[in-house]
Protein backbone atom coordinates (compact mmCIF):
# COMPACT_ATOMS: atom_id res chain seq x y z
CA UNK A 1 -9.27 1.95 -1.22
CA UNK A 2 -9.91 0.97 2.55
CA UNK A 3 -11.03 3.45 4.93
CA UNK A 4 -11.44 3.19 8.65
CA UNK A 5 -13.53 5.69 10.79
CA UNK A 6 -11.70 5.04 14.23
CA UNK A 7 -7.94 4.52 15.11
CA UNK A 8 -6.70 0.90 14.03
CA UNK A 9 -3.98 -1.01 15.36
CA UNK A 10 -2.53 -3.51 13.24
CA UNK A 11 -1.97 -7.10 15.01
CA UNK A 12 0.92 -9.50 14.82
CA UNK A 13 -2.00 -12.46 12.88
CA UNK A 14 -3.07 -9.51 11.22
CA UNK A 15 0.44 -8.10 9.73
CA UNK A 16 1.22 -12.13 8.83
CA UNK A 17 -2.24 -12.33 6.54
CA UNK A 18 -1.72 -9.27 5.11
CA UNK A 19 2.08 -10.46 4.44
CA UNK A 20 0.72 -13.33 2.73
CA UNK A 21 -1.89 -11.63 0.80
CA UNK A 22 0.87 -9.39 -0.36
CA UNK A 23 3.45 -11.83 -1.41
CA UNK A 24 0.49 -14.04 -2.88
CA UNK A 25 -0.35 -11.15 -5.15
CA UNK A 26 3.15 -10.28 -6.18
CA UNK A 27 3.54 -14.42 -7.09
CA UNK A 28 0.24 -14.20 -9.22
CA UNK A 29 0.90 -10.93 -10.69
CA UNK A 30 4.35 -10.96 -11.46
CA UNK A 31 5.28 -7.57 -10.01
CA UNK A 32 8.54 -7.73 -8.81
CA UNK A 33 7.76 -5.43 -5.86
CA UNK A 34 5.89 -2.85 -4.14
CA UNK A 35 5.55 -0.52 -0.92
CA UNK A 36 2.71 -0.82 1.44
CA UNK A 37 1.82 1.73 4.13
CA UNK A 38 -1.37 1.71 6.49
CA UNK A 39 -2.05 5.32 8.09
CA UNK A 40 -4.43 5.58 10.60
CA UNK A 41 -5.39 8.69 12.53
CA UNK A 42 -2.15 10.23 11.26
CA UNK A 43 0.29 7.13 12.72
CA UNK A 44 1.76 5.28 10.66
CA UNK A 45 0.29 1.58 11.32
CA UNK A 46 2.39 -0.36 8.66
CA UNK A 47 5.57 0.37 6.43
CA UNK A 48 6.67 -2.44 4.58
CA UNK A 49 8.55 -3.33 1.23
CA UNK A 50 7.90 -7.31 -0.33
CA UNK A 51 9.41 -8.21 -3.20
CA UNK A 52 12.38 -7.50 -5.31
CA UNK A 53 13.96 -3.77 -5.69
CA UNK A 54 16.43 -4.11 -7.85
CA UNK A 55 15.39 -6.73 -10.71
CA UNK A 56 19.46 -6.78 -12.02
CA UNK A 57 20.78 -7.77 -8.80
CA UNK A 58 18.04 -9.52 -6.98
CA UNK A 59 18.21 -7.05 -4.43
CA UNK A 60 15.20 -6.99 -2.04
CA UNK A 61 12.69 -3.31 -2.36
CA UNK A 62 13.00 -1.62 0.96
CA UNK A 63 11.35 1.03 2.52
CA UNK A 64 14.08 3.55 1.54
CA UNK A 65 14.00 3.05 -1.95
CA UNK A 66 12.55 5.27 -4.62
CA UNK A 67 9.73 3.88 -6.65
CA UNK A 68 8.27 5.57 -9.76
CA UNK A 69 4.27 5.48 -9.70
CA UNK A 70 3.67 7.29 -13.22
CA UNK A 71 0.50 8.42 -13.88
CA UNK A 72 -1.14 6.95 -10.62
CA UNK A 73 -1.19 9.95 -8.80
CA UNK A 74 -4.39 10.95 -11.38
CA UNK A 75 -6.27 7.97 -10.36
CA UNK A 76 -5.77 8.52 -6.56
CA UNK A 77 -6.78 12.61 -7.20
CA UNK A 78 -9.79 11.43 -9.03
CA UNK A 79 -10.84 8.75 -6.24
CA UNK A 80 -10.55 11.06 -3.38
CA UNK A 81 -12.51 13.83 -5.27
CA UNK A 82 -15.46 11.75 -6.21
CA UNK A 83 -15.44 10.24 -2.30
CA UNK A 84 -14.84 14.32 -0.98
CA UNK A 85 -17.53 14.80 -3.41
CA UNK A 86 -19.53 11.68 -2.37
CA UNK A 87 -19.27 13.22 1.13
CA UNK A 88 -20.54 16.28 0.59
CA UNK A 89 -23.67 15.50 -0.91
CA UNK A 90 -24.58 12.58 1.99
């Protein structure tokens, strides 16, 4: 997890490497597709879908579908406790 202390703008160079970084992953990994966003300050920096949504049609993932996470959400619950916990104590 990446977090910024000020207000970040995203760039054009730096949308493009994170494009590639993205797609370079999903090559290496295998996943067929996934959703990025980048919040900062509550504005939404980044929304953006790579890969493949539907894996029957070769359709591409978009921003509007619905993706199922599973049992994520307990890892990002027990990452932000421990840092809101990590806080606290600093």
């Amino acid at each position: 997890m990446v977090t910024w202390t000020q207000a970040v703008t995203i760039r054009p160079d730096q949308q493009e490497a994170i494009d590639l970084y993205i797609n370079d992953i999903l090559q290496c990994t295998g996943i067929p597709g996934l959703a990025l966003s980048i919040v900062s300050e509550n504005t939404e920096q980044v929304t953006q879908a790579y890969g493949i949504g539907n894996l029957q049609t070769g359709a591409p993932l978009s921003v509007d579908n619905t993706l199922i996470i599973g049992s994520l959400t307990k890892h990002f619950t027990a990452i932000l406790l421990a840092k809101l916990m990590s806080e606290s104590q600093g």
